[in-house]
Protein backbone atom coordinates (compact mmCIF):
# COMPACT_ATOMS: atom_id res chain seq x y z
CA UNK A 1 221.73 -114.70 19.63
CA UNK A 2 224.02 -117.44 20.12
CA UNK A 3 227.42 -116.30 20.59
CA UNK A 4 231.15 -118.33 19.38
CA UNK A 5 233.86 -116.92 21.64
CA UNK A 6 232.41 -113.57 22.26
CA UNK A 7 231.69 -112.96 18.37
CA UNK A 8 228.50 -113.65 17.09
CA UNK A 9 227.60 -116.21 14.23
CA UNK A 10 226.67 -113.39 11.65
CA UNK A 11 229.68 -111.53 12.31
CA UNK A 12 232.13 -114.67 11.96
CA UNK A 13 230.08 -115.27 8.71
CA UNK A 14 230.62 -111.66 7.79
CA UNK A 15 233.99 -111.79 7.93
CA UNK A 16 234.87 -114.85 5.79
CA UNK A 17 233.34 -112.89 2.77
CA UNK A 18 235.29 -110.08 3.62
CA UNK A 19 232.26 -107.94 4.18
CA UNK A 20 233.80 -106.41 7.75
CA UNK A 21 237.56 -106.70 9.47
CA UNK A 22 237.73 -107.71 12.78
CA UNK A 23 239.97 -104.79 13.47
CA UNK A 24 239.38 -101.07 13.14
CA UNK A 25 239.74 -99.23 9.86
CA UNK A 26 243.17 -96.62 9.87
CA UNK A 27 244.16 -94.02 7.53
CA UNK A 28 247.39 -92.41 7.16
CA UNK A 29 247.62 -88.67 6.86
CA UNK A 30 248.44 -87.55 3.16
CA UNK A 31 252.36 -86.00 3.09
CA UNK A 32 251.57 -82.78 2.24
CA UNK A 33 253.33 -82.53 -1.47
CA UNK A 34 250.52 -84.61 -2.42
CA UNK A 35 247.69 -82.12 -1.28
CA UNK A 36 246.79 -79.87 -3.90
CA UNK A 37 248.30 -76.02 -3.78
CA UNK A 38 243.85 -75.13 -3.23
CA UNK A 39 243.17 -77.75 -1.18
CA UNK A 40 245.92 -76.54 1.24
CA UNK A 41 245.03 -73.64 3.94
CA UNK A 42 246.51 -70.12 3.89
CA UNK A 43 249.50 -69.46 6.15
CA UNK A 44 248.83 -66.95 8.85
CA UNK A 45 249.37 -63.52 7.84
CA UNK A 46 251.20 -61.77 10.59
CA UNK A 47 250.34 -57.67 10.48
CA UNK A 48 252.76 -55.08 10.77
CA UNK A 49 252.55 -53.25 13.75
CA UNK A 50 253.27 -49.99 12.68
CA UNK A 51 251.84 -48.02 9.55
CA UNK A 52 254.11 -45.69 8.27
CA UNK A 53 252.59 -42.51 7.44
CA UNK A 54 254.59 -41.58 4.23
CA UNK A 55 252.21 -38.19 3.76
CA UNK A 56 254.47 -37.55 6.10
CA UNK A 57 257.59 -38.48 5.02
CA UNK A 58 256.13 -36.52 1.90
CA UNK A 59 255.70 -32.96 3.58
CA UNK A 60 259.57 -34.08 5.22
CA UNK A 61 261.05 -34.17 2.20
CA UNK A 62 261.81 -37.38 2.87
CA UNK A 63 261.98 -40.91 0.25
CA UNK A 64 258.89 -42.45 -0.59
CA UNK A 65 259.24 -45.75 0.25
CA UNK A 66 256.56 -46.57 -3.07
CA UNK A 67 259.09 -44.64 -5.04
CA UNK A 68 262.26 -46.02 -7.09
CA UNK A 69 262.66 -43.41 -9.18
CA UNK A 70 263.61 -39.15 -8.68
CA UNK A 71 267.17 -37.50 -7.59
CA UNK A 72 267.10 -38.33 -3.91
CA UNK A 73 266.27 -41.71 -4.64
CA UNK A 74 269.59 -42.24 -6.62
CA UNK A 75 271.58 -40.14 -4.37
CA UNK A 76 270.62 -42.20 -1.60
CA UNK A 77 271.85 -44.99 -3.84
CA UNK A 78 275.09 -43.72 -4.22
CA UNK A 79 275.08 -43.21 -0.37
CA UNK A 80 274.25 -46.52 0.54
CA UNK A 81 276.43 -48.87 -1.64
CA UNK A 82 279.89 -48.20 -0.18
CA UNK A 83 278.11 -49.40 2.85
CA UNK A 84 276.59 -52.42 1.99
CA UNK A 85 279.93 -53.87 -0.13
CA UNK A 86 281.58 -53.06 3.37
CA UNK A 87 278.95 -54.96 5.62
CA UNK A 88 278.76 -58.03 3.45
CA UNK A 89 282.78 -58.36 3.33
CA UNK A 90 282.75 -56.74 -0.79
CA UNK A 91 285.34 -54.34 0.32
CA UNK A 92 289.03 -54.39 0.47
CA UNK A 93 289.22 -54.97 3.89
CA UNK A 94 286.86 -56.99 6.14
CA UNK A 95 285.25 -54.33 8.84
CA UNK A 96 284.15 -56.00 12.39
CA UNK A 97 280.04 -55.30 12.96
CA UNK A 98 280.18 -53.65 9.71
CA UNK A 99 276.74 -54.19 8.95
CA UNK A 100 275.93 -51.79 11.97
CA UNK A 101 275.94 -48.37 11.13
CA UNK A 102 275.65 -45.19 12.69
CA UNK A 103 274.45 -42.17 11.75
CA UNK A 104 275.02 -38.94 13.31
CA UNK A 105 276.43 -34.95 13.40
CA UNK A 106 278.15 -32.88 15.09
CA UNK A 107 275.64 -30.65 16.29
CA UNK A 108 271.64 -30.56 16.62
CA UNK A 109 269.80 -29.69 13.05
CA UNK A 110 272.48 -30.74 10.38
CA UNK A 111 270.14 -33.71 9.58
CA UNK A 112 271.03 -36.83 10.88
CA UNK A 113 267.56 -38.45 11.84
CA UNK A 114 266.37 -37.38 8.02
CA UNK A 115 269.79 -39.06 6.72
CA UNK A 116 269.28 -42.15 9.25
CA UNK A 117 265.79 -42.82 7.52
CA UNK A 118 266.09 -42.09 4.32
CA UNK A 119 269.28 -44.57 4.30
CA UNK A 120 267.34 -47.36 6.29
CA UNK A 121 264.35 -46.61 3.21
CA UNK A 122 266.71 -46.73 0.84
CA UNK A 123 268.46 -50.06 2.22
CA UNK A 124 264.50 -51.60 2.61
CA UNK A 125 264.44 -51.45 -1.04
CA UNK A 126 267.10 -53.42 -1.84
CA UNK A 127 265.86 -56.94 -3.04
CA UNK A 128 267.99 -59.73 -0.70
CA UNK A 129 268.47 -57.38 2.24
CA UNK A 130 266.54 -56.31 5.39
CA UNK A 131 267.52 -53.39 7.76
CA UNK A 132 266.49 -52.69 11.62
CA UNK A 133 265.96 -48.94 12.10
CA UNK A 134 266.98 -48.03 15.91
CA UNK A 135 266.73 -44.99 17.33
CA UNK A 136 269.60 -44.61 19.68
CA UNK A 137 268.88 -40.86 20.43
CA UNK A 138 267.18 -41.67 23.50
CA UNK A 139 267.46 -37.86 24.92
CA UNK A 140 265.65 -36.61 21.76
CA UNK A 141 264.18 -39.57 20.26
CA UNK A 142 262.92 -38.05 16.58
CA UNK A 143 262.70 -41.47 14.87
CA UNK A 144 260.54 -42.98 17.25
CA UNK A 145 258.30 -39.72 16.77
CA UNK A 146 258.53 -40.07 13.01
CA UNK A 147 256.94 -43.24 13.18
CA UNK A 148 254.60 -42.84 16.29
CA UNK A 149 256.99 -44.86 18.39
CA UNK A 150 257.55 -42.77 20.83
CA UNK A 151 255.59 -43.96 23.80
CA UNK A 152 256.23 -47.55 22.84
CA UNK A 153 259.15 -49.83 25.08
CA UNK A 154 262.52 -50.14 23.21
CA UNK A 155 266.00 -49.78 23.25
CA UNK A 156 266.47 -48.35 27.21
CA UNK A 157 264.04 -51.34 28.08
CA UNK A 158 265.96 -53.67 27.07
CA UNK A 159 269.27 -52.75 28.35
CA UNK A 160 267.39 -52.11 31.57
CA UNK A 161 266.42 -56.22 31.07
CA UNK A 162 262.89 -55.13 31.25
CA UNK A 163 261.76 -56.35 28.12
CA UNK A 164 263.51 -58.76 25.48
CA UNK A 165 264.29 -57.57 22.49
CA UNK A 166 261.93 -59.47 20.26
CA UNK A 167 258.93 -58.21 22.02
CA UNK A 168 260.01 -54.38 21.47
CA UNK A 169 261.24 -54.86 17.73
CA UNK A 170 258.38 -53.13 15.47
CA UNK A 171 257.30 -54.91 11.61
CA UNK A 172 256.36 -52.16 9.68
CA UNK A 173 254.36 -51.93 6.56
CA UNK A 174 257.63 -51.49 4.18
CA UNK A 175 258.28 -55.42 4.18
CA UNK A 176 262.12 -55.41 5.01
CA UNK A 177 262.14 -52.47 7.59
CA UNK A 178 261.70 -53.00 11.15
CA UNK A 179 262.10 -50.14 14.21
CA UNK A 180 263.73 -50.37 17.53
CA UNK A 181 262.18 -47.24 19.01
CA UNK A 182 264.68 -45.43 21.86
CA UNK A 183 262.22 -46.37 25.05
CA UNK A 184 261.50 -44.64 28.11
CA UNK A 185 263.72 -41.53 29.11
CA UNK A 186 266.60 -42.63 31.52
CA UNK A 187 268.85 -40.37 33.48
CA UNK A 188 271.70 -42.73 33.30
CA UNK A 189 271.31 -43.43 29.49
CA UNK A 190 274.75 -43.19 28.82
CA UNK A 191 276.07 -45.56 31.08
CA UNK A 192 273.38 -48.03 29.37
CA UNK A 193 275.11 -47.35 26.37
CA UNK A 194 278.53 -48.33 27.34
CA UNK A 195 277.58 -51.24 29.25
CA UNK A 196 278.65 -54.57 28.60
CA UNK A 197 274.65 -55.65 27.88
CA UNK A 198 274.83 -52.89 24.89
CA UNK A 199 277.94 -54.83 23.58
CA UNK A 200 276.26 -58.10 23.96
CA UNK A 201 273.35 -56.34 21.85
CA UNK A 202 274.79 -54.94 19.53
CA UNK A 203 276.80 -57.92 18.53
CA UNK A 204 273.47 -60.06 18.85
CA UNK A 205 271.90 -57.99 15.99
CA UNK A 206 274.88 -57.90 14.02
CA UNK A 207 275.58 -62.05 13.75
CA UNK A 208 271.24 -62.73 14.00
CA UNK A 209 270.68 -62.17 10.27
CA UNK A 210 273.40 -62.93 7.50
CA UNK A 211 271.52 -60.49 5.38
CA UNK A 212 270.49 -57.82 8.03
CA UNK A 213 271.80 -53.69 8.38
CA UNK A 214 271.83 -52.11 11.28
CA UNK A 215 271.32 -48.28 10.91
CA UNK A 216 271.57 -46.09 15.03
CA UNK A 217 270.19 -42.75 14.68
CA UNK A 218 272.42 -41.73 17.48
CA UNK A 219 272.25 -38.13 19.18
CA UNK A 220 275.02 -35.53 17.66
CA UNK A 221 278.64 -36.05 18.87
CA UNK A 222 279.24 -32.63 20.43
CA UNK A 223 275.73 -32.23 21.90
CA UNK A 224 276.36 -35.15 24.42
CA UNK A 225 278.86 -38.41 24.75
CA UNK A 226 276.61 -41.23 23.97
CA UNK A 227 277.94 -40.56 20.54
CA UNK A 228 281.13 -41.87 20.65
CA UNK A 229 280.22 -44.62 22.71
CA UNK A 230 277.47 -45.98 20.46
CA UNK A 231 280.29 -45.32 17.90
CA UNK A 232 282.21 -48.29 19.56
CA UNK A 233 279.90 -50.62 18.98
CA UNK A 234 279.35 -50.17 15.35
CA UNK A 235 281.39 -51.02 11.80
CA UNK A 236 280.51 -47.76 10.20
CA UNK A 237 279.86 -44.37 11.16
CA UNK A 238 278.07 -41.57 8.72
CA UNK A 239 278.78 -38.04 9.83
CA UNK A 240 276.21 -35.90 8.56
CA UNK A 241 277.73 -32.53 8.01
CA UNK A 242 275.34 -29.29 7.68
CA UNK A 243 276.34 -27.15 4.19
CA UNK A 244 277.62 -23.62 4.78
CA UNK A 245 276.52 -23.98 7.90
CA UNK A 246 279.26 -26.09 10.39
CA UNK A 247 282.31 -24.98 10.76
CA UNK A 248 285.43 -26.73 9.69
CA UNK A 249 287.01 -26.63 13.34
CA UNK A 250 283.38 -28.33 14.22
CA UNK A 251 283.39 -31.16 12.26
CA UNK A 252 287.33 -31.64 12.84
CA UNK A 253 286.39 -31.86 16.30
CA UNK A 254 283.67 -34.58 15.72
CA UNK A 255 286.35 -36.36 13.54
CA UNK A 256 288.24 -36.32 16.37
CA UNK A 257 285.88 -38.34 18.48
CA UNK A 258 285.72 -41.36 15.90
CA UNK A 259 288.95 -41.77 15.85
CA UNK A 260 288.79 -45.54 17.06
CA UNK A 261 286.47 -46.30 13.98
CA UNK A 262 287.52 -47.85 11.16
CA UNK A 263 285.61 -46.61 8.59
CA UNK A 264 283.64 -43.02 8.56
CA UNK A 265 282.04 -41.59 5.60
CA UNK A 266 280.96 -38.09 5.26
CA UNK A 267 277.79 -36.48 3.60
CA UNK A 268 277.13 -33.46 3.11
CA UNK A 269 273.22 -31.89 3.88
CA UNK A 270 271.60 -29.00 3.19
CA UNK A 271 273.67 -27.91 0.06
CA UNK A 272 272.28 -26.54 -3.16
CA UNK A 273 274.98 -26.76 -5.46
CA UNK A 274 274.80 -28.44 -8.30
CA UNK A 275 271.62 -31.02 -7.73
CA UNK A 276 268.71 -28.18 -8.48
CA UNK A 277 266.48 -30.42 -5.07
CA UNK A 278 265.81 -27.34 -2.96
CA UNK A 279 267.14 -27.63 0.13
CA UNK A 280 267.66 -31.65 0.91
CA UNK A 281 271.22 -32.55 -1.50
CA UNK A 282 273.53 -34.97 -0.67
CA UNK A 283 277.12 -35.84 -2.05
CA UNK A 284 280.48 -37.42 -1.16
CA UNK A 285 280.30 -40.56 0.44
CA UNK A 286 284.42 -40.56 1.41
CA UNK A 287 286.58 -42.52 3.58
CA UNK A 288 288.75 -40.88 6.78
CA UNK A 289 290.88 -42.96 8.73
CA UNK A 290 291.45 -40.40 11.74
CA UNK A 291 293.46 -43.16 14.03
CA UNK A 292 295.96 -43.27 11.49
């Protein structure tokens, strides 16, 4: 076939009646506002890591995180909303970190881990906040057991610089609730917690999410001093006191060891009186300024 400049006659022909271009066809991608909601694909679904057993938290005595409704639910309400106007600046006065809380007693047994739960449940409900669950009570690490947590990397690991903290954070199943589990055992845990890297964590978590709480299940504040230095860290303390059980002189003593925080409220556990719940109650949510 004869050819005209490296084209053929038929093609040349072609391409005055506009049957073919001499250049290659292109298509622009369509934006995707114009792609129909069906036509689109999925986004990926990311699963939570942990399942949390709430038979469990059931036969505990604990909140149902299904259920809005029932007398610990709204005590729990009542327990949690002094601390949320304080961590989102609603209060009279604006706290430092105060959207880190910690929870904790001044012995073993008056019920801190079941208060530090049931408040970080209680917080997952709300509708425009999220909460991070960490279980600072790295001796005796009851959270991290709660959840089956125990054996997994966490907070020690990542004061150690072993691990970041992204990869030991754990999604649960309850949407706006995620775990910090305490990590391996460490003989020089206290020292961890008074480090400089714990300061440069915990202020990390509390300036990461506008809309994030923080809640420490720390070890009781007589039973060991990593306490009152976790106590340092945070905005907001909750002293769980044990009904007719801890002596006055005990929890003054306690008292005694927050006295460079700001803000500490003070629930009573264990009591009967009045509520008719068996043997979980909780009431007064107070203020004590002991530096003053």
């Amino acid at each position: 076939m004869k050819q005209v400049s490296g084209v053929s006659i038929i093609e040349k022909a072609l391409e005055k009646q506009g049957d073919i271009s001499p250049e290659p066809a292109t298509f622009e991608a369509v934006p995707d506002e114009f792609v129909p909601e069906a036509a689109k694909p999925p986004p990926p679904v990311s699963k939570p890591q942990i399942v949390v057993n709430r038979e469990r938290l059931q036969e505990r005595g604990m909140l149902s995180p299904d259920a809005a409704e029932g007398q610990l639910a709204e005590e729990y309400r009542m327990i949690k909303r002094p601390l949320l106007m304080n961590a989102f600046g609603e209060g009279a006065e604006v706290i430092p970190h105060a959207n880190l809380i910690l929870v904790t007693s001044s012995l073993p047994g008056e019920g801190k881990t079941f208060t530090a739960v049931n408040l970080a449940l209680s917080i997952a409900a709300e509708r425009d906040k999220t909460v991070l669950l960490i279980d600072a009570d790295v001796v005796k690490p009851a959270a991290s057991r709660l959840f089956d947590a125990h054996e997994r990397p966490g907070l020690i690991d990542v004061l150690e610089r072993e691990r970041p903290l992204a990869d030991v954070l754990l999604r649960t199943d309850i949407p706006k609730l995620t775990l910090l589990p305490a990590g391996r055992h460490h003989t020089h845990a206290t020292e961890l917690l008074a480090s400089e890297e714990m300061q440069r964590l915990a202020r990390e978590i509390s300036q990461r999410y506008p809309d994030r709480v923080v809640v420490f299940d720390s070890p009781p504040l007589l039973a060991t001093t990593q306490a009152s230095v976790l106590a340092t860290h945070v905005g907001q303390v909750v002293l769980v006191v044990e009904a007719e059980a801890t002596p006055q002189y005990i929890v003054k003593e306690a008292a005694d060891m927050l006295s460079t925080c700001e803000v500490v409220g003070c629930v009573l556990n264990k009591t009967q009186q009045g509520f008719g719940l068996g043997y979980y109650a909780y009431y007064g949510y107070k203020y004590y300024n002991y530096g003053e």
